[in-house]
Protein backbone atom coordinates (compact mmCIF):
# COMPACT_ATOMS: atom_id res chain seq x y z
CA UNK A 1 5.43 23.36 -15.52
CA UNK A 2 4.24 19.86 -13.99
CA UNK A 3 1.32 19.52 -16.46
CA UNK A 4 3.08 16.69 -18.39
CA UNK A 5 4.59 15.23 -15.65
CA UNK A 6 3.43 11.37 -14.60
CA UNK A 7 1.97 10.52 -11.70
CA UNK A 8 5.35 8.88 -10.62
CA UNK A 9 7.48 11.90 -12.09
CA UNK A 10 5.17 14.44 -9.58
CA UNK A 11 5.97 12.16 -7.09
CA UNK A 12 9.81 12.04 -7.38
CA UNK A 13 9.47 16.23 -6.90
CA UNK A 14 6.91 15.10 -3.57
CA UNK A 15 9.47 13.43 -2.16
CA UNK A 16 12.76 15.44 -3.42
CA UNK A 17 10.53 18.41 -1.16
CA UNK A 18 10.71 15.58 1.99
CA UNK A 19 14.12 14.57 1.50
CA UNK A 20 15.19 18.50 1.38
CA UNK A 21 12.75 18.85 4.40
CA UNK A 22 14.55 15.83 6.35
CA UNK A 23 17.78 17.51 5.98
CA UNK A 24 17.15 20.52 7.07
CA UNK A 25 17.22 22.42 3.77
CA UNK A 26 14.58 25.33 2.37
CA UNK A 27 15.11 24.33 -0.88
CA UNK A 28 15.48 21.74 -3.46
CA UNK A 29 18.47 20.52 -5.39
CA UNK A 30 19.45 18.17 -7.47
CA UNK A 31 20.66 15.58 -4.48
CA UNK A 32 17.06 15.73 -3.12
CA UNK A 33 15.54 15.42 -6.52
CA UNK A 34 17.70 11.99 -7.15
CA UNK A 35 17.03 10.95 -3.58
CA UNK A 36 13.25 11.35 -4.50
CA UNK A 37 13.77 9.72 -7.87
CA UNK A 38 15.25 6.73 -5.87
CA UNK A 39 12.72 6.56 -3.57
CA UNK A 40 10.43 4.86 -6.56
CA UNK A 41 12.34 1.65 -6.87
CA UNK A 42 10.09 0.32 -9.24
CA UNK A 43 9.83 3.12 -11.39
CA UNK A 44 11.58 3.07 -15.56
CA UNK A 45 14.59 5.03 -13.76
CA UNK A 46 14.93 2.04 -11.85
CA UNK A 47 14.58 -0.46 -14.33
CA UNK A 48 16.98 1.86 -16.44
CA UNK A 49 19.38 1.92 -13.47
CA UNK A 50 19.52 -1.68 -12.52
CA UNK A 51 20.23 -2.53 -16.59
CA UNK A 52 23.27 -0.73 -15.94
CA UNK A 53 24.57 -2.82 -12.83
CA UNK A 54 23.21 0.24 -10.03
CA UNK A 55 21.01 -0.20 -7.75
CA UNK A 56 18.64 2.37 -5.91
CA UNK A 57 20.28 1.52 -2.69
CA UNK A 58 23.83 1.94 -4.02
CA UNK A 59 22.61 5.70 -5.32
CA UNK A 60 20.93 6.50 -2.26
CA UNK A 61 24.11 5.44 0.21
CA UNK A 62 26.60 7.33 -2.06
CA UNK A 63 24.08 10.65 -1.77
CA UNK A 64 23.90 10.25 2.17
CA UNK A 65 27.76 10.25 2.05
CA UNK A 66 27.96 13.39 0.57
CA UNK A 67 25.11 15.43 1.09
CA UNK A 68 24.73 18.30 3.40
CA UNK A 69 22.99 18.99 6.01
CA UNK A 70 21.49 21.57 6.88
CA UNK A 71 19.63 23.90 9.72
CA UNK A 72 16.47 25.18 8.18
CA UNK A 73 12.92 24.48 8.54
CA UNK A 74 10.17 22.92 6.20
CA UNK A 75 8.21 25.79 4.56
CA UNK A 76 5.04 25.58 2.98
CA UNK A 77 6.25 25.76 -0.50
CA UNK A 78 9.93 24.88 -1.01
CA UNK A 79 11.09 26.00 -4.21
CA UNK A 80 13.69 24.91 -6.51
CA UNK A 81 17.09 25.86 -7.02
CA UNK A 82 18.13 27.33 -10.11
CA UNK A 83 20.48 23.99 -10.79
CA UNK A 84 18.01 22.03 -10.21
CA UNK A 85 15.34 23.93 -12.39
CA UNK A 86 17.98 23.53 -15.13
CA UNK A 87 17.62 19.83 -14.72
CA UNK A 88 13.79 19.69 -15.18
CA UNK A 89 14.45 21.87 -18.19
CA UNK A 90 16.65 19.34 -19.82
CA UNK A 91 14.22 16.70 -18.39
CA UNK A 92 11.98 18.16 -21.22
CA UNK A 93 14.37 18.42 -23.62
CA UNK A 94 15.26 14.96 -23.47
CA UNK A 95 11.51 13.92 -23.61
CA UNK A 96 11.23 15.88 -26.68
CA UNK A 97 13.99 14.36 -28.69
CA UNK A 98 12.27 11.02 -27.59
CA UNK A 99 9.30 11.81 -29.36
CA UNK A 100 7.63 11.56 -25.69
CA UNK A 101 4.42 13.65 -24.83
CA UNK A 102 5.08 13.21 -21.60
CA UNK A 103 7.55 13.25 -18.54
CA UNK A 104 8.24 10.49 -16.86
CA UNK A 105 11.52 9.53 -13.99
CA UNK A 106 13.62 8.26 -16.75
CA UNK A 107 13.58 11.59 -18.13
CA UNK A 108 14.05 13.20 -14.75
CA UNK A 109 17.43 11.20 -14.55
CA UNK A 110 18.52 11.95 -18.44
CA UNK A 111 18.51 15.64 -16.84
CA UNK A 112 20.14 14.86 -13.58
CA UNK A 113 22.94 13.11 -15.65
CA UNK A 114 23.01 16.21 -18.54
CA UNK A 115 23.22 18.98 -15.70
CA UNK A 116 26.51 17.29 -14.18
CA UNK A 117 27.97 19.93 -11.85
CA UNK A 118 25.05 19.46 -9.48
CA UNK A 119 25.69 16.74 -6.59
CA UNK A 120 23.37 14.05 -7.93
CA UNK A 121 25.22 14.17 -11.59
CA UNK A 122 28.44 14.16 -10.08
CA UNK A 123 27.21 10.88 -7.74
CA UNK A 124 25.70 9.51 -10.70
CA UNK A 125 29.21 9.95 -12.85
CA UNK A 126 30.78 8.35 -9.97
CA UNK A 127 28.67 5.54 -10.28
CA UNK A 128 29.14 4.96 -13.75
CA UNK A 129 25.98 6.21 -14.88
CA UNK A 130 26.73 8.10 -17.98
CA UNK A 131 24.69 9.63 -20.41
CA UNK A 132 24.59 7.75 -23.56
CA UNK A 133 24.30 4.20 -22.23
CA UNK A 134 21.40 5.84 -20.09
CA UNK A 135 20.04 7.16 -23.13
CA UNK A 136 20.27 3.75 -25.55
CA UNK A 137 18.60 1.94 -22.40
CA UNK A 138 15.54 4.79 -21.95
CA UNK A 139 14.93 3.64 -25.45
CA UNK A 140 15.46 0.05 -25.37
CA UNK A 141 12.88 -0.08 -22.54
CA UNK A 142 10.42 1.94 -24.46
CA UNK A 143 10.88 -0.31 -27.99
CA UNK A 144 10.10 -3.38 -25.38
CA UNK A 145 7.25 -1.16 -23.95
CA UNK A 146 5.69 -0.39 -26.55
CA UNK A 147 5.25 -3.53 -28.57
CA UNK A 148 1.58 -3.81 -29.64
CA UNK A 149 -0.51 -5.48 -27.15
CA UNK A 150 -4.47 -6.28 -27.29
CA UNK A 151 -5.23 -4.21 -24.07
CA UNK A 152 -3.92 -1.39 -25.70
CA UNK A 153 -0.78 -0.81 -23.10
CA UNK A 154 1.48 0.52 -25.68
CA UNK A 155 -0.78 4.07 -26.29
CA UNK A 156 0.45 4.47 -22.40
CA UNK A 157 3.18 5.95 -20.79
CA UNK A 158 5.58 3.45 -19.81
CA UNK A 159 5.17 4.67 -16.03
CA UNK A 160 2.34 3.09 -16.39
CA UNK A 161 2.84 -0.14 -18.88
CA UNK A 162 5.29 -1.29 -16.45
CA UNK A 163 2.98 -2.06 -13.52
CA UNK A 164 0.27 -3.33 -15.53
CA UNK A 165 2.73 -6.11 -17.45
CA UNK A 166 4.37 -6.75 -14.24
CA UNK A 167 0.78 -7.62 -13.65
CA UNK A 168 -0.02 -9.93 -16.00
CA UNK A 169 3.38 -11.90 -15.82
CA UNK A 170 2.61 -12.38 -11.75
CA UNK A 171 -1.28 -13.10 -12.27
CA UNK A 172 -1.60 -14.84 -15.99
CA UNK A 173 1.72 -16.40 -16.62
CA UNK A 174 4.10 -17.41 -14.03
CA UNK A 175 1.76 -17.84 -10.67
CA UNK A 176 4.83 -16.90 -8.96
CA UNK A 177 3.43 -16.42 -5.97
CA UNK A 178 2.05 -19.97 -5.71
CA UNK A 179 -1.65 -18.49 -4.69
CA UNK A 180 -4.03 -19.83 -6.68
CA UNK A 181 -6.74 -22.03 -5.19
CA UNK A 182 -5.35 -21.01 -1.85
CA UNK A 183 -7.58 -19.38 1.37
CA UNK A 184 -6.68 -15.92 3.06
CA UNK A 185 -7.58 -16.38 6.84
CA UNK A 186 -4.76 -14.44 8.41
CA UNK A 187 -2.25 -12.43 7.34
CA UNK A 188 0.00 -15.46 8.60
CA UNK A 189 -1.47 -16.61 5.91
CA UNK A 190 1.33 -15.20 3.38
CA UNK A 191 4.92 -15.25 3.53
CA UNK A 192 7.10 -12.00 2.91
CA UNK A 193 7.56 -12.70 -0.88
CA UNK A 194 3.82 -13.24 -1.33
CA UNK A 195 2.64 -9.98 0.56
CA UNK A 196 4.66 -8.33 -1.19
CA UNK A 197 3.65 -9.61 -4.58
CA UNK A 198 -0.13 -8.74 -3.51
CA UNK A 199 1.08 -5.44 -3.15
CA UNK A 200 2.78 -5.13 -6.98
CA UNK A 201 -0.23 -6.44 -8.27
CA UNK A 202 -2.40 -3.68 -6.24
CA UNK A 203 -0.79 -1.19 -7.53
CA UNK A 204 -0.83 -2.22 -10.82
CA UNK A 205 -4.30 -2.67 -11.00
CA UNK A 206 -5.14 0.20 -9.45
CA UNK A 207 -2.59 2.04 -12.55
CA UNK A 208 -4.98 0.37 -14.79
CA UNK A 209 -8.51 1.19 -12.79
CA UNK A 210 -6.86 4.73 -12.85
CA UNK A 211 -6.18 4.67 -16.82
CA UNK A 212 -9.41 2.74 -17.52
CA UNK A 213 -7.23 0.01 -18.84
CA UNK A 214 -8.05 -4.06 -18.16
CA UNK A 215 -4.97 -5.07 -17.13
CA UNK A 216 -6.34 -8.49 -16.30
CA UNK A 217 -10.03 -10.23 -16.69
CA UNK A 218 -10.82 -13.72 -16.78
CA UNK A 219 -12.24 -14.89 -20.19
CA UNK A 220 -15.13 -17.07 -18.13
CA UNK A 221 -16.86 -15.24 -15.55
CA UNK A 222 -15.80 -16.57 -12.20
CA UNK A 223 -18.01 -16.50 -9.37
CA UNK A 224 -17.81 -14.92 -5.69
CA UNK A 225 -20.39 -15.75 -3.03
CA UNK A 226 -20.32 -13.55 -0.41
CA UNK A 227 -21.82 -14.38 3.06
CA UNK A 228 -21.89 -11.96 5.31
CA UNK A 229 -23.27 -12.21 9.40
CA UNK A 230 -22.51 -8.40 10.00
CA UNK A 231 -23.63 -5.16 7.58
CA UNK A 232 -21.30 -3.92 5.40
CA UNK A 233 -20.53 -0.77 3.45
CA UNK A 234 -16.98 -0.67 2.18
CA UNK A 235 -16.40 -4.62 2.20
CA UNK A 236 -19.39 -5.12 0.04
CA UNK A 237 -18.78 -2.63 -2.14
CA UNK A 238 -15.46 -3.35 -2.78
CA UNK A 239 -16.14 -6.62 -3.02
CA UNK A 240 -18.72 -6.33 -5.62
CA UNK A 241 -17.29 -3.91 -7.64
CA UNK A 242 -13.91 -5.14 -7.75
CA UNK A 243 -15.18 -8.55 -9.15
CA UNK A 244 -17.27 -6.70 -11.92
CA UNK A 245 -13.78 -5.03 -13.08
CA UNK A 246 -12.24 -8.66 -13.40
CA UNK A 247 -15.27 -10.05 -15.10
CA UNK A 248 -16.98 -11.66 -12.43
CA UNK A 249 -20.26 -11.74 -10.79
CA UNK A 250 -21.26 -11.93 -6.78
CA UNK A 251 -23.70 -13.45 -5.08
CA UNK A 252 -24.72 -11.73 -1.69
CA UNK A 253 -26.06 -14.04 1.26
CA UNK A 254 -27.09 -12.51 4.42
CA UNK A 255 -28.02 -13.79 7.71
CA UNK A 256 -31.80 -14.70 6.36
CA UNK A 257 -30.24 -16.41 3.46
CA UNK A 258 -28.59 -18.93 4.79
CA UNK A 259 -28.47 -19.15 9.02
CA UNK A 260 -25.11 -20.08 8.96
CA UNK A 261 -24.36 -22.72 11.01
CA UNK A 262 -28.22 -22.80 12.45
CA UNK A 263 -30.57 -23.15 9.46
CA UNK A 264 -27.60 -25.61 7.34
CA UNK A 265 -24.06 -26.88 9.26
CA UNK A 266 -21.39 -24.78 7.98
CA UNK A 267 -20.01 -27.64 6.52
CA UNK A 268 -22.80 -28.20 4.38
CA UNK A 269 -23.07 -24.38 3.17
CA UNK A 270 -19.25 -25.36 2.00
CA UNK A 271 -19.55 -28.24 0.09
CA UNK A 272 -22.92 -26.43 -1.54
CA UNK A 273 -21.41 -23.33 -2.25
CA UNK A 274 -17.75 -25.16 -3.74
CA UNK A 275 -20.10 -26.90 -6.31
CA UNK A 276 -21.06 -23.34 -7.67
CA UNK A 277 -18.67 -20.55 -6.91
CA UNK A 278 -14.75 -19.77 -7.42
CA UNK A 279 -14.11 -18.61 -3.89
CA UNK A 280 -16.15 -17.59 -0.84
CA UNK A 281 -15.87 -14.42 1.09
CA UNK A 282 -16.94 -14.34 4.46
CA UNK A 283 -17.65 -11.30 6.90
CA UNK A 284 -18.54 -13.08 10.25
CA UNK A 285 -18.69 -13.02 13.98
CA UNK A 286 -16.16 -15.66 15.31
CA UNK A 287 -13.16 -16.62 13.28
CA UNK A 288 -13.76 -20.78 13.48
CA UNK A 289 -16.42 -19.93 11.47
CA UNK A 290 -13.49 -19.45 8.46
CA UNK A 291 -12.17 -22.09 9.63
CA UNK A 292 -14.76 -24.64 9.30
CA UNK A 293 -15.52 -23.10 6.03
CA UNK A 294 -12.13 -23.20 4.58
CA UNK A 295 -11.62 -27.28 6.06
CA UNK A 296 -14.77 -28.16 4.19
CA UNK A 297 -14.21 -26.64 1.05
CA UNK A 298 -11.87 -27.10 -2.21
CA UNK A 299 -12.03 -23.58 -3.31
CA UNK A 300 -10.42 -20.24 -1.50
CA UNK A 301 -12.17 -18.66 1.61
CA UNK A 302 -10.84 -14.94 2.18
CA UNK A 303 -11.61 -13.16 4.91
CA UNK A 304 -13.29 -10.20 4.80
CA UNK A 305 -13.70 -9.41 8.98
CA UNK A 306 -13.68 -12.05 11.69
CA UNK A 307 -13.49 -11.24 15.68
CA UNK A 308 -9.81 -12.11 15.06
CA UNK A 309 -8.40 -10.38 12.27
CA UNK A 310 -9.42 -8.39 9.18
CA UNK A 311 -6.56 -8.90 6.08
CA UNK A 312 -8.45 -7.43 3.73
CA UNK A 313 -8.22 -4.05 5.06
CA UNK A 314 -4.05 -4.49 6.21
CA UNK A 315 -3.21 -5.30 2.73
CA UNK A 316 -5.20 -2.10 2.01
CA UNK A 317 -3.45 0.24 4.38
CA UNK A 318 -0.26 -1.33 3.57
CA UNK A 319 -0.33 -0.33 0.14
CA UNK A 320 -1.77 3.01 1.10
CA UNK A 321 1.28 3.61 3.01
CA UNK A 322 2.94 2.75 0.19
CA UNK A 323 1.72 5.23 -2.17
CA UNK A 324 1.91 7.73 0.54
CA UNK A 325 6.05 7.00 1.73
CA UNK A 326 7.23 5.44 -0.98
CA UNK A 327 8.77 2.32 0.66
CA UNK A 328 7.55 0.43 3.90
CA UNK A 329 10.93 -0.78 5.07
CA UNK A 330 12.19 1.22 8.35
CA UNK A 331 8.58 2.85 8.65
CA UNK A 332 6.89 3.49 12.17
CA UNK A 333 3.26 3.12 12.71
CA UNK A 334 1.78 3.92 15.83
CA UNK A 335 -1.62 2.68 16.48
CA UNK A 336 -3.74 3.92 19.31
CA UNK A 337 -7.37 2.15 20.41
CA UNK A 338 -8.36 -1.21 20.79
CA UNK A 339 -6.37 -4.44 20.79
CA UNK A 340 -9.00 -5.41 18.25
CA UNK A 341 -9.18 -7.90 15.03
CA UNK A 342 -7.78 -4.71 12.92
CA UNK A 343 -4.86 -4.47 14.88
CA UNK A 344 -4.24 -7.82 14.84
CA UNK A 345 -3.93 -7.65 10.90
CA UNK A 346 -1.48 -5.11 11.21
CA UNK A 347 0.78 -6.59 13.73
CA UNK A 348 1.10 -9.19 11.29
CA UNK A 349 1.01 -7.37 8.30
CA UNK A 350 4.07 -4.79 9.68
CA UNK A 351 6.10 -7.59 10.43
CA UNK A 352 6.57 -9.16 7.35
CA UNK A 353 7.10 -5.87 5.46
CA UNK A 354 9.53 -4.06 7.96
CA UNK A 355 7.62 -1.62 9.17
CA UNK A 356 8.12 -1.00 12.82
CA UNK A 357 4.81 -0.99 14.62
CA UNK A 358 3.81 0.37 18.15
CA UNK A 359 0.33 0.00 19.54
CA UNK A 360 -0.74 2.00 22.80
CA UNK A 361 -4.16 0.24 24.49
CA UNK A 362 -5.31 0.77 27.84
CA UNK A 363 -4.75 -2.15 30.34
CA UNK A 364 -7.13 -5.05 29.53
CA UNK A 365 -7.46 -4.17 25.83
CA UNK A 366 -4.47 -5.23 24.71
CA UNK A 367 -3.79 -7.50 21.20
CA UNK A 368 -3.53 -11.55 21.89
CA UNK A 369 -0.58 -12.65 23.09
CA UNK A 370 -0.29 -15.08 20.46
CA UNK A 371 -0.89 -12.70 17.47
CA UNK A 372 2.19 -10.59 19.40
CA UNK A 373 4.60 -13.31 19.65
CA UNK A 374 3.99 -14.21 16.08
CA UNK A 375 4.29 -10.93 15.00
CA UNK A 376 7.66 -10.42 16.83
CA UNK A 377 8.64 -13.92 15.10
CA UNK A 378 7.56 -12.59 11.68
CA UNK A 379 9.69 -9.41 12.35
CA UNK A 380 12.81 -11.02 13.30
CA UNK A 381 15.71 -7.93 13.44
CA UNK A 382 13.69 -6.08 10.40
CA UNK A 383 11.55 -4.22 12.59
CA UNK A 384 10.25 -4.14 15.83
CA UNK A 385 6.90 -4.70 17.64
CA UNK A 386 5.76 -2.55 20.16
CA UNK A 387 2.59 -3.20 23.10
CA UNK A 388 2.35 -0.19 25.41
CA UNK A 389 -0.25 1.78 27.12
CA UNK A 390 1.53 5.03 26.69
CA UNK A 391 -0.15 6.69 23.75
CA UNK A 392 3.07 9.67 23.64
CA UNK A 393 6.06 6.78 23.23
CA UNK A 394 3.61 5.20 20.14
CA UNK A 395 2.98 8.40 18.78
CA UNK A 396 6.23 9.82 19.13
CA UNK A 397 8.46 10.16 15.30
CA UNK A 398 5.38 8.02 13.90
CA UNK A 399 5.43 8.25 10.20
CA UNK A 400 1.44 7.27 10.50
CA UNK A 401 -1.22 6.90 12.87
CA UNK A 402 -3.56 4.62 13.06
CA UNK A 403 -6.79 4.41 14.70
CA UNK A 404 -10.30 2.03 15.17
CA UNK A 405 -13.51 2.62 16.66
CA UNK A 406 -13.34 2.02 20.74
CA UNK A 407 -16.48 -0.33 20.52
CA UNK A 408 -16.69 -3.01 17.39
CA UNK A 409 -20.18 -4.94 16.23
CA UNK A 410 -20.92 -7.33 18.70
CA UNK A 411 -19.26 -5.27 21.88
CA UNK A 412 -22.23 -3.00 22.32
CA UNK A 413 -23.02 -3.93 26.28
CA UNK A 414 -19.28 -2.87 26.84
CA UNK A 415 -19.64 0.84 25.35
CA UNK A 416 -20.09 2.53 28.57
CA UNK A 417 -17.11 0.74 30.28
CA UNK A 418 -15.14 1.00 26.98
CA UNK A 419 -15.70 4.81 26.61
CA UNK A 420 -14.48 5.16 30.62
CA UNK A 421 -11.54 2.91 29.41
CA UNK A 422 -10.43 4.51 26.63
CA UNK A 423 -11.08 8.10 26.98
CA UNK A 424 -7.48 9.55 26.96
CA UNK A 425 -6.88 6.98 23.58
CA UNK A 426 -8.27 10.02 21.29
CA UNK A 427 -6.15 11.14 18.68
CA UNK A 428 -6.17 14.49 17.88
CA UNK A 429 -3.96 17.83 16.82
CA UNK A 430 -2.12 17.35 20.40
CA UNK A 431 -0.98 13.57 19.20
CA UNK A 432 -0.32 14.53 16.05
CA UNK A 433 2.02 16.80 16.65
CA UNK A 434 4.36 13.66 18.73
CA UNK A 435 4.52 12.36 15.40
CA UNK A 436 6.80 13.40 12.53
CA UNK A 437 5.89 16.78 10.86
CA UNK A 438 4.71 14.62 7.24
CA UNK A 439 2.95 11.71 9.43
CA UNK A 440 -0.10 10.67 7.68
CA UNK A 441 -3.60 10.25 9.74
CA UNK A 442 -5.24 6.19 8.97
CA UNK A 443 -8.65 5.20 9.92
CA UNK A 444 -10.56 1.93 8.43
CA UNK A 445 -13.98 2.99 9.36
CA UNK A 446 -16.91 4.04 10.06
CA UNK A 447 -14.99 6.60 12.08
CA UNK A 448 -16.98 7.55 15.52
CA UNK A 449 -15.86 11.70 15.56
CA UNK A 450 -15.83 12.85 18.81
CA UNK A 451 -14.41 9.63 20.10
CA UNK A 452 -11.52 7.75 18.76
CA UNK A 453 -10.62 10.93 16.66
CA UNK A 454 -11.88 14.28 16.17
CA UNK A 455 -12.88 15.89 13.42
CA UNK A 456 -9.85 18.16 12.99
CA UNK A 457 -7.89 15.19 12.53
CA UNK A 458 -10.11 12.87 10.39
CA UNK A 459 -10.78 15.91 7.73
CA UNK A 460 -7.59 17.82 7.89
CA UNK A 461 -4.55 17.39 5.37
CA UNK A 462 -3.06 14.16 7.24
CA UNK A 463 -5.66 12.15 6.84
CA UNK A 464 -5.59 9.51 4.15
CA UNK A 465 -9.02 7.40 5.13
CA UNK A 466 -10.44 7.50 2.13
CA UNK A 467 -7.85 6.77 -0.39
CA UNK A 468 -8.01 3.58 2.33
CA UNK A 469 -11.37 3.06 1.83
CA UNK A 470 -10.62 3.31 -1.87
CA UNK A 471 -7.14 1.22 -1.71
CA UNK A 472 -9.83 -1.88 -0.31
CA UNK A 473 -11.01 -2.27 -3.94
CA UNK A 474 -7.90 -2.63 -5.57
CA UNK A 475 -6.12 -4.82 -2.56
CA UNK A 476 -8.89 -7.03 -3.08
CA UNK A 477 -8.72 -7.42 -6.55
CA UNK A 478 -5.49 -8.33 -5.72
CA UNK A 479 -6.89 -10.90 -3.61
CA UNK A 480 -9.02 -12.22 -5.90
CA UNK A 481 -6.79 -12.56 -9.38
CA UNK A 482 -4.49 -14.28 -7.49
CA UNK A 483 -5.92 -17.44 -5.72
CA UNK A 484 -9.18 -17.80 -8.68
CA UNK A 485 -8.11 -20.49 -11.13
CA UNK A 486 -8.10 -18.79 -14.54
């Protein structure tokens, strides 16, 4: 049945099973299925939806007014009802008389609207969503889609064009985001609008990694110098590979290479490297070390791990959690370890995108208090930021959890007292289970099992660590398209 379905379209029916779930319902209908469909704002039913003057929020707040609620209990396979198996039926019908091989969410609401006595038509009627304006703009979309392009979009689904123009208008045309040429130190760094851009243009090159598309390369081959004072697996990688997909080239310098700061000033390893490379990346021990490096050069330093923060991998789990919930706004995210550079990043990073963050560390481990009171600046009334050392009122209704080694490169005298210190800071099944029922599990790595986590937790169905590991690739490429000069 879900063979031709998108990507997007299998996860409207994902989250249709969550909304049914969070209502207390055993089965699906065709509310949950439109509150699912809603849920991807940026999908074509969106863009089909706000052509007609409604928004996702407006359908979603006129569903919560009328669904019910009821008493049952998630089960492991939550079928649909019969109404709402009639809607994916006409959701195929109306794919076929669009000549379309596949199904995608604009279909899913064609046969939302066409089934009608369910709650979600009769919402949508109210509305003013009606079926043959929503038809005329399915296609006007898809004529506009499928215009012939030279990177081949238009053989696509338009799930997927979307994304990957969206991508190309923020990247190659209007530099929205304003950038280009600048450095990534801190997630500070960005304001709301600009995070959130990063995060439109992840996904969308991760749609075209995924569909071995090139939604963007630069037609000279830019350059990335990479200097890094601590080993590396995924930042490396990442690093190298996502340049090669944009049509660039790296140049690795280790600790022999250049003795930062001992063999040649850091200044002068700037003003060398700004004569030969696009942009810098720089994996180091203290954060002034950015700092010098980004007031002594005219091209963009991004930080790929200091002692203070580590943005690179934020942006990352941000857009994992994403992909995973659909939305960040009103999300919790408990994190449990270390006040450490990684948590730092995400104190920040939560802030600007509404997610509500609470971090249990034992006493004397705690975040800086600077990086806090920013944070809780950054959050203003969106969200809230949470320092505790009780790892149950973090975990508790979490929709993720987050964890970090207990001992980071550079701390390895501390590991006995750290181990003392943070011994009852493992998550495990007992933690999990304080967290919402669909919570997913978050890890940057290397993970130590046995310590921070155990291994039921790190391999078992929650756990999303190495779609994060993946999601660094595409968050940097992000990076990277975005503040190189074309």
């Amino acid at each position: 049945m879900w063979q031709r379905f998108t990507e997007r379209a299998r996860r409207v029916v994902f989250f249709a099973q969550e909304e049914a779930g969070r209502l207390g319902e055993n089965l699906v209908s065709t509310e949950h299925l439109l509150l699912g469909l809603v849920r991807e704002d940026d999908s074509v039913a969106a863009r089909v939806l706000d052509r007609m003057g409604v928004t996702t929020h407006a359908v979603r707040e006129a569903l919560e007014r009328q669904v019910v609620r009821g008493s049952g209990r998630i089960g492991t396979d939550m079928q649909l009802t019969p109404r709402a198996k009639q809607c994916i039926d006409l959701a195929y019908d109306e794919a076929r008389q669009l000549n379309n091989n596949y199904i995608g969410t604009e279909h899913l609401l064609l046969g939302l609207i066409r089934e009608g006595e369910g709650l979600a038509g009769r919402v949508l009627s109210t509305l003013g969503v009606k079926l043959e304006r929503t038809r005329k703009e399915v296609m006007t979309l898809q004529d506009t889609d499928a215009a012939p392009t030279a990177s081949g979009l238009s053989s696509l689904p338009p799930e997927v064009q979307y994304p990957l123009r969206n991508c190309r208008d923020l990247v190659l045309k209007n530099d929205s985001l304003e950038l280009r040429g600048k450095s990534l130190l801190s997630i500070a760094d960005l304001s709301r609008e600009q995070l959130e851009g990063v995060l439109k243009v992840t996904a969308a090159l991760h749609s075209a990694h995924k569909s071995r598309v090139p939604a963007f390369r630069w037609q000279y081959p830019r350059a990335l110098a990479m200097i890094f004072e601590k080993p590396s697996l995924r930042t490396r990688v990442s690093f190298e590979f996502g340049m090669q997909q944009l049509g660039g080239i790296t140049v690795n310098l280790g600790p022999a290479d250049i003795g930062l700061g001992v063999r040649e000033s850091v200044a002068d390893v700037a003003h060398n490297l700004e004569r030969m490379a696009d942009a810098i990346m720089a994996r180091v021990f203290k954060h002034e070390i950015l700092v010098e490096l980004r007031d002594h050069s005219r091209i963009p330093i991004i930080n790929g791990l200091s002692d203070r923060e580590h943005p690179c991998q934020t942006l990352a789990d941000l857009y994992t959690l994403q992909q995973k919930k659909g939305t960040l706004e009103g999300l919790r995210l408990a994190y449990i370890g270390d006040g450490n550079n990684v948590l730092h990043s995400l104190l920040l990073g939560c802030a600007l995108t509404g997610v509500t963050i609470a971090a249990a560390c034992p006493k004397g481990y705690e975040p800086l208090p600077d990086i806090v009171e920013k944070a809780r600046e950054l959050a203003g009334d969106a969200s809230q930021v949470i320092v505790t050392h009780d790892t149950t009122e973090a975990a508790q209704g979490a929709d993720a959890v987050y964890t970090d080694v207990w001992t980071s490169m550079g701390q390895e005298q501390e590991q006995l007292a750290r181990i003392q210190a943070f011994r009852s800071y493992q998550v495990n099944a007992e933690l999990m289970a304080k967290a919402k029922p669909d919570a997913i599990f978050m890890h940057c790595l290397p993970a130590h099992r046995g310590d921070e986590v155990t291994d039921e937790v790190v391999d078992g169905p929650q756990s999303v660590v190495f779609d994060q590991a993946e999601n660094r690739m595409h968050a940097q490429k992000a990076v990277l398209a975005l503040t190189i000069g074309m």
